[in-house]
Every structure is written in C-alpha cells, then in structure tokens.
N, C-alpha and C. Protein backbone atom coordinates (compact mmCIF):
# COMPACT_ATOMS: atom_id res chain seq x y z
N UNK A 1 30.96 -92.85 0.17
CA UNK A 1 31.42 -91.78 -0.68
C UNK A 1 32.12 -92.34 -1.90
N UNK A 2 31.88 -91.70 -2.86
CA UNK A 2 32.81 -92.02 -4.55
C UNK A 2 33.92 -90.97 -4.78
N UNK A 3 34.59 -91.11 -4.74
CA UNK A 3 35.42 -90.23 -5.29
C UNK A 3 35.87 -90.00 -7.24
N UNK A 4 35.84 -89.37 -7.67
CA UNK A 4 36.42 -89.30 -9.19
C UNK A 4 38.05 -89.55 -9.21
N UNK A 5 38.47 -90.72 -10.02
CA UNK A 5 39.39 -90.26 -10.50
C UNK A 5 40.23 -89.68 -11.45
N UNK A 6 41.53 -89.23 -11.13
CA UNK A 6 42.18 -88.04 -11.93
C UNK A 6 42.75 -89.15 -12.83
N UNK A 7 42.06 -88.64 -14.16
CA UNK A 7 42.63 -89.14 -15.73
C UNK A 7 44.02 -88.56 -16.21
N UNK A 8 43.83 -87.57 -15.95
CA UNK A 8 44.86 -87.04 -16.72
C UNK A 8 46.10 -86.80 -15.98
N UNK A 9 46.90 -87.72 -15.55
CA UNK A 9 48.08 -88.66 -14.78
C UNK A 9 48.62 -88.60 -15.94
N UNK A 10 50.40 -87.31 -15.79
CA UNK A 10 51.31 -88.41 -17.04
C UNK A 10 51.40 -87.20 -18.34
N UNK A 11 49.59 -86.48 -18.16
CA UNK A 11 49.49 -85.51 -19.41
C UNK A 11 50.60 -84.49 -19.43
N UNK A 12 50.32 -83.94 -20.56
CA UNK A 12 51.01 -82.43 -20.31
C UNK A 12 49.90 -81.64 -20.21
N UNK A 13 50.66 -80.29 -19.77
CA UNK A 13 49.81 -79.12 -19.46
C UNK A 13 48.82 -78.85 -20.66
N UNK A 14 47.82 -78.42 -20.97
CA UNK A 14 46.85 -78.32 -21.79
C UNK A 14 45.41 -77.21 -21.32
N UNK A 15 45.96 -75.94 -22.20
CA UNK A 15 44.63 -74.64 -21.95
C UNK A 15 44.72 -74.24 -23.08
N UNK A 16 42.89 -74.68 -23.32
CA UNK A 16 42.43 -74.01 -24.86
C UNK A 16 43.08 -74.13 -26.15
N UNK A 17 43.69 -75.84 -26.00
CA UNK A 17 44.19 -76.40 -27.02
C UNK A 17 45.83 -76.43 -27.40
N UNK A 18 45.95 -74.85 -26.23
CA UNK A 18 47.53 -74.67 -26.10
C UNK A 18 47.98 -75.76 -25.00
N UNK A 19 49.23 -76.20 -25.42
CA UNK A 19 49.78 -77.34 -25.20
C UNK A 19 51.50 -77.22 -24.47
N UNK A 20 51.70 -77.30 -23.75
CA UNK A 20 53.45 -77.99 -23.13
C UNK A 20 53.74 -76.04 -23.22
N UNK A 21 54.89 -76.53 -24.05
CA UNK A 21 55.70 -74.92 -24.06
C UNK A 21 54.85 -73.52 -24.76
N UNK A 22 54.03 -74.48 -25.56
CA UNK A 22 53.35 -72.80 -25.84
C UNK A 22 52.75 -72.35 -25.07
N UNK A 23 52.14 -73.20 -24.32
CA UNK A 23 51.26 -72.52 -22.88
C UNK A 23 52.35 -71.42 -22.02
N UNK A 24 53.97 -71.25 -22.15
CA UNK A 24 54.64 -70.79 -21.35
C UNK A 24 55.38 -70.00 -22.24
N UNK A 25 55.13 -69.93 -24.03
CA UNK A 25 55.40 -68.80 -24.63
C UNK A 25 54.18 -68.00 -24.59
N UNK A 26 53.15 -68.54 -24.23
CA UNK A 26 51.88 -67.82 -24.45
C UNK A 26 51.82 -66.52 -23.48
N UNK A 27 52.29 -67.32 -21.97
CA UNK A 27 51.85 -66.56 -20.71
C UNK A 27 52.82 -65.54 -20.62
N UNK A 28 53.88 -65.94 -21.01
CA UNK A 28 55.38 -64.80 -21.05
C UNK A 28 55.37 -63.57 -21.97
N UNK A 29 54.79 -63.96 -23.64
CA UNK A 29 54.63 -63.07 -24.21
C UNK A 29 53.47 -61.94 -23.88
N UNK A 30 53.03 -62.23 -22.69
CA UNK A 30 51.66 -61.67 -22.75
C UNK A 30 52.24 -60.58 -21.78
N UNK A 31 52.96 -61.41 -20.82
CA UNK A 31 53.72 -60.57 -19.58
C UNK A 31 54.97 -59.21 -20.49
N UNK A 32 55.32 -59.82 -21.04
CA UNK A 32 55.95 -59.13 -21.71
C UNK A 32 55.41 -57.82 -22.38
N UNK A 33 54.49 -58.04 -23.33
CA UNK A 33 53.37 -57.37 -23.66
C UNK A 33 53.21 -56.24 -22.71
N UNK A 34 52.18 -56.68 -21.61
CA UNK A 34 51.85 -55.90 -20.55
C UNK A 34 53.05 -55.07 -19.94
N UNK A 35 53.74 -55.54 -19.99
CA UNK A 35 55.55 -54.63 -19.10
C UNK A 35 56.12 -53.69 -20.25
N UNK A 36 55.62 -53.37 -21.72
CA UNK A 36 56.30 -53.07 -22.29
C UNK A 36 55.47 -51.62 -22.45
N UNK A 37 54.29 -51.84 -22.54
CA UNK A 37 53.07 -51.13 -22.56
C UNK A 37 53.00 -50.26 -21.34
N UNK A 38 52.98 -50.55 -19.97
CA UNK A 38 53.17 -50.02 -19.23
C UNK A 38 54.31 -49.15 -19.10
N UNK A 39 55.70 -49.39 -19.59
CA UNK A 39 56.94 -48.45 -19.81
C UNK A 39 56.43 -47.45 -20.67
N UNK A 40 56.09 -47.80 -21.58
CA UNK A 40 55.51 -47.19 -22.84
C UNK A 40 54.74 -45.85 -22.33
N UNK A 41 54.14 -46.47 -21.16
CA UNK A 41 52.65 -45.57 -20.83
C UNK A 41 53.53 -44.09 -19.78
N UNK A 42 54.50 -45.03 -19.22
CA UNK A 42 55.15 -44.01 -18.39
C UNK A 42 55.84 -43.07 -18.89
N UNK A 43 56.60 -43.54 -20.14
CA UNK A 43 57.71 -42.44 -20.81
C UNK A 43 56.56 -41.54 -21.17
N UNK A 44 55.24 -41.75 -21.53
CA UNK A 44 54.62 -40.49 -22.05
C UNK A 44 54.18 -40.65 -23.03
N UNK A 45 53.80 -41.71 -23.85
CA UNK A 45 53.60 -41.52 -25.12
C UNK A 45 51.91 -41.53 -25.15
N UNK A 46 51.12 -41.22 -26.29
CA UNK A 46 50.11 -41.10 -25.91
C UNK A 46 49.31 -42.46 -25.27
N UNK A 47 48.34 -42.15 -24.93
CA UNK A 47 47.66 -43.27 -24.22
C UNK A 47 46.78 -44.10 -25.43
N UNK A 48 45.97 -44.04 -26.79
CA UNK A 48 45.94 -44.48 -27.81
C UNK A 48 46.97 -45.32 -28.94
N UNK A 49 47.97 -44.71 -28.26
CA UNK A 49 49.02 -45.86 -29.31
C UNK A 49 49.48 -46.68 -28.20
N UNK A 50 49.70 -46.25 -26.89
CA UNK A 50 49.59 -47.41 -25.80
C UNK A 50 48.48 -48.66 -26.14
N UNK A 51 47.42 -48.29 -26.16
CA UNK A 51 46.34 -49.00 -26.66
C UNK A 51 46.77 -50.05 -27.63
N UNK A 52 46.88 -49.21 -28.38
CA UNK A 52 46.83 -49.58 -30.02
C UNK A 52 48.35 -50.72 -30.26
N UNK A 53 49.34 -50.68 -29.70
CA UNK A 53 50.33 -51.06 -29.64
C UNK A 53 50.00 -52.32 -28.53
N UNK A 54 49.52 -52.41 -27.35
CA UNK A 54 48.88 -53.30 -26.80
C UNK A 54 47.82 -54.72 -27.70
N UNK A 55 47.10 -53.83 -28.25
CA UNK A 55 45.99 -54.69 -28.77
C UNK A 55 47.14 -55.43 -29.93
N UNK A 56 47.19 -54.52 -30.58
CA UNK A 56 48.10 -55.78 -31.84
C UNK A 56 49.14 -56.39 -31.64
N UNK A 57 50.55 -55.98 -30.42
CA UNK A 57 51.05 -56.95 -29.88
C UNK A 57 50.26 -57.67 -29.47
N UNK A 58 49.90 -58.11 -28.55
CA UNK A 58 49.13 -59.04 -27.97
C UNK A 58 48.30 -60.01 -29.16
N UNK A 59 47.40 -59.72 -30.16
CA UNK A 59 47.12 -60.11 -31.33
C UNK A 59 47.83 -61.08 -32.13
N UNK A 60 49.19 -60.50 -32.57
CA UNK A 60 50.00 -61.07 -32.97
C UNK A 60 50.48 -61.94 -32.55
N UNK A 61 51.10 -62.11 -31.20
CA UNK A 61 51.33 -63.30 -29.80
C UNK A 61 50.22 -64.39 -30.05
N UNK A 62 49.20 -64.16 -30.10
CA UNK A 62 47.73 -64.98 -29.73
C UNK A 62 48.01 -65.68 -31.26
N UNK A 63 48.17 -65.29 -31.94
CA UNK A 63 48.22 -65.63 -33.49
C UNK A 63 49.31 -66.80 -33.45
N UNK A 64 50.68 -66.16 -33.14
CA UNK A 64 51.60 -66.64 -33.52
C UNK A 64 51.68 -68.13 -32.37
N UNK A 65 51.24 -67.79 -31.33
CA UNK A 65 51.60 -68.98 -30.31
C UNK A 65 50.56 -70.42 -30.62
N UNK A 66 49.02 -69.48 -31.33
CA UNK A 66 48.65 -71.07 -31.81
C UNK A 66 48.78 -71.27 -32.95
N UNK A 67 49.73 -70.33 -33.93
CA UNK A 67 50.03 -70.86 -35.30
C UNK A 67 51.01 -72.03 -35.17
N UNK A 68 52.17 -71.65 -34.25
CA UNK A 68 52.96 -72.70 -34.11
C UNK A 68 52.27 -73.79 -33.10
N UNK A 69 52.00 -73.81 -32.30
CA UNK A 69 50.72 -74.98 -31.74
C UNK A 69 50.51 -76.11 -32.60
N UNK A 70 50.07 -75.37 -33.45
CA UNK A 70 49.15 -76.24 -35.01
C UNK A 70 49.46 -76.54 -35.82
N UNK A 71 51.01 -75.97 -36.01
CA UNK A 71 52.09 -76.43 -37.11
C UNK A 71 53.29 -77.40 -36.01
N UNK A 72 53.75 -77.60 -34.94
CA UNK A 72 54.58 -78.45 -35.28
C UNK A 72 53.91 -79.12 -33.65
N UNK A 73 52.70 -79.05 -33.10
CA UNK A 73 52.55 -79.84 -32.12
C UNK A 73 53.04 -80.44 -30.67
N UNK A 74 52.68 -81.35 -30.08
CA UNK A 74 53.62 -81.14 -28.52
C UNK A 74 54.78 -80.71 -28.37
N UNK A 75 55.25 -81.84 -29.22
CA UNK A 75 56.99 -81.93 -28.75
C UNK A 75 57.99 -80.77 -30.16
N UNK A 76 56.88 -80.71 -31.15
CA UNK A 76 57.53 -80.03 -32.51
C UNK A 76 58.37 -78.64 -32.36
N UNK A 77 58.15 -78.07 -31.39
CA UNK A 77 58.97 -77.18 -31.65
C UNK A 77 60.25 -77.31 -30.91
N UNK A 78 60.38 -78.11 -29.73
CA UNK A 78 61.62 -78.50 -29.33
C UNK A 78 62.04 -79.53 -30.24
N UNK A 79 61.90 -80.07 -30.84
CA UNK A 79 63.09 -80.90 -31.91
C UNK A 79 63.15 -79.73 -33.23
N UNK A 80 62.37 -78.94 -33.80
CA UNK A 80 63.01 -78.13 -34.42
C UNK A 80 64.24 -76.91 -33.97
N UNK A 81 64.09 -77.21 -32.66
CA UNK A 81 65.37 -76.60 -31.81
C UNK A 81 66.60 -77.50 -31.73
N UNK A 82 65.97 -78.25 -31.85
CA UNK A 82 67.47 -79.33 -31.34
C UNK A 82 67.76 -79.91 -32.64
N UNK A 83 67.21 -79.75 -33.89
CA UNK A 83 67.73 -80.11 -34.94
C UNK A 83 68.45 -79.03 -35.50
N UNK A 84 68.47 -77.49 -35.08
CA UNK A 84 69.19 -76.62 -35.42
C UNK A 84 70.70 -76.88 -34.67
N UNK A 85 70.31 -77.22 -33.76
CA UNK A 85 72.21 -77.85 -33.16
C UNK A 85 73.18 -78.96 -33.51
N UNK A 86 72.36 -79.73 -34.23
CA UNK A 86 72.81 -80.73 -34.97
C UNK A 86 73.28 -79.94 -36.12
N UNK A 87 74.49 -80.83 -36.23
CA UNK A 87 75.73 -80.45 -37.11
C UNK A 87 75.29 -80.88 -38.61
N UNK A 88 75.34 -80.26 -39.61
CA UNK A 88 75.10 -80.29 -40.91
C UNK A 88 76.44 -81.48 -41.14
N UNK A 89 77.08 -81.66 -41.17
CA UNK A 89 78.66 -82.71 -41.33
C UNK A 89 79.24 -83.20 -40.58
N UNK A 90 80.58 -83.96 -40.28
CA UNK A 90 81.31 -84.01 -39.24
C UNK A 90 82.88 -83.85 -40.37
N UNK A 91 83.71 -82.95 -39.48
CA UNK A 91 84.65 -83.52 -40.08
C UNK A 91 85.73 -83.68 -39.83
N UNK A 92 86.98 -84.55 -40.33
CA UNK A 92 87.84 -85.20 -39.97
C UNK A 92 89.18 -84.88 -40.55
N UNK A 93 89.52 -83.86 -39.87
CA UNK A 93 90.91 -83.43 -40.06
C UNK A 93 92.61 -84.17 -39.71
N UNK A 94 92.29 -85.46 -40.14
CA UNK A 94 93.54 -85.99 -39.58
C UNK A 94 93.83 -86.29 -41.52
N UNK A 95 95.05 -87.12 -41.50
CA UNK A 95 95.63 -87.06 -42.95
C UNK A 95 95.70 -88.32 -43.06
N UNK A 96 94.88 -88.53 -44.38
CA UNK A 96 94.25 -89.80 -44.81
C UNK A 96 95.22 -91.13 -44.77
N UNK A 97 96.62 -91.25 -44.97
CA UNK A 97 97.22 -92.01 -44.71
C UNK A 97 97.55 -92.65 -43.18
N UNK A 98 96.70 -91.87 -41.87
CA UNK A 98 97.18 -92.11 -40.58
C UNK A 98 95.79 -93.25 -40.51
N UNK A 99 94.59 -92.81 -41.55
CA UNK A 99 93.57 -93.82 -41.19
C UNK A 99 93.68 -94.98 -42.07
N UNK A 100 94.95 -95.33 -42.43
CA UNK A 100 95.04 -96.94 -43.15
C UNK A 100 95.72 -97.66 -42.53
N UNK A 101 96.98 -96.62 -41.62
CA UNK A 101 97.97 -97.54 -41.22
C UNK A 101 97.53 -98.20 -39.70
N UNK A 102 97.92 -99.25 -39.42
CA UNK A 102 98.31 -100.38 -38.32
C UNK A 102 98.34 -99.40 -37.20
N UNK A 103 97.90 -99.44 -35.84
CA UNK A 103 98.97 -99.29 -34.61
C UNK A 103 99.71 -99.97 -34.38
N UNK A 104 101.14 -99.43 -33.89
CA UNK A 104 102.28 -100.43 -34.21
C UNK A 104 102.13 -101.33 -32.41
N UNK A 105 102.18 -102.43 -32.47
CA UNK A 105 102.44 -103.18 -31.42
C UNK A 105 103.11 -102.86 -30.11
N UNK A 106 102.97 -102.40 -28.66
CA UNK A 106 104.35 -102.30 -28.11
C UNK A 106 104.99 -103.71 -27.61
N UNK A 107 106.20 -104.08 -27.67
CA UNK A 107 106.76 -105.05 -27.30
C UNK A 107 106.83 -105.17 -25.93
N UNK A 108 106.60 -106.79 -25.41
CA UNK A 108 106.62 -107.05 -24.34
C UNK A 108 107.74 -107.37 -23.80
N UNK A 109 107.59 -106.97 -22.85
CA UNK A 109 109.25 -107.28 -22.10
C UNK A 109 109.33 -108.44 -21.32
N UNK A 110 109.91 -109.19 -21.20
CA UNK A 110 109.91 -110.63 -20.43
C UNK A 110 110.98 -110.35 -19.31
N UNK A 111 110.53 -110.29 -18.15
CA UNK A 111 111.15 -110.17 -16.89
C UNK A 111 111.34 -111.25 -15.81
C-alpha cells in the first residue's frame, strides 16, 4: 500500500483563496446575516425586503471579506490592528533637570 502524504503541515486555513481570519470573518458575518434576517422575518416585516436585505447583506460581506483578503493578506489585517495600539509618542513627564542629575551615592557603613 502507498499512502499520500499531507503537504500542507504548518499551513494556514485556506477556502477559495480566503485565508487565516477572513475565513472566520467570512463564516461569522454570514451567521450573522442569517440570524438577523430571520429576526427580521419574525417581527413581520415583509418577506421581500427579508430577501432583499439578505441578498445584499450577504453581498456586501462576500465583497468586503475578499476585498480585505486582497488588500492586506495573511497576517495584514492583524498588524493593522496592532499598529492601531501602538502609541503615536511616548511621553515623559518628569522635570528635565531630574534627567541630568547624578544618583547620589548611599554611604557605606563600616561595622
């Protein structure tokens, strides 16, 4: 017997070009979608803008999850997250004369 082996050891997740986290904004927005539509359907509203509100959410999702896909790639949209937490400055509120002077020595005591 031959067996095949598994290449893709190590990869990330990968469906239909969607990649890592969009694959899990993809599946959520969709869930979302569907749960919102269904409330939608219950309060009463007509069943055509249920529709209609379905199709182009969902549209828009499909759009938007491989627009960003294709604009910032595997890892791109988590470092555009984590570069929003990074601090524009740092700054240093102590008074400029405490950062010239010496620490003063403590004296040793001879016992």
């Amino acid at each position: 017997m031959e067996y095949s082996i598994n290449k893709g050891i190590g990869k990330s997740v990968e469906f239909k070009s969607l990649k890592a986290q969009y694959l899990f904004i993809f599946a959520g927005g969709l869930l979302a979608v569907f749960m919102v539509f269904v409330i939608i359907y219950m309060i009463g509203v007509d069943q055509w803008v249920c529709i209609g509100f379905g199709v182009i959410a969902a549209s828009a999702l499909v759009w938007l999850t491989f627009n960003l896909n294709a604009k910032y790639g595997e890892h791109g949209l988590m470092k555009l997250l984590a570069k929003r937490q990074h601090p524009r400055f740092l700054i240093n509120r102590k008074n400029s004369r405490r950062l010239f002077q010496y620490p003063k020595k403590k004296e040793v005591q001879n016992a």
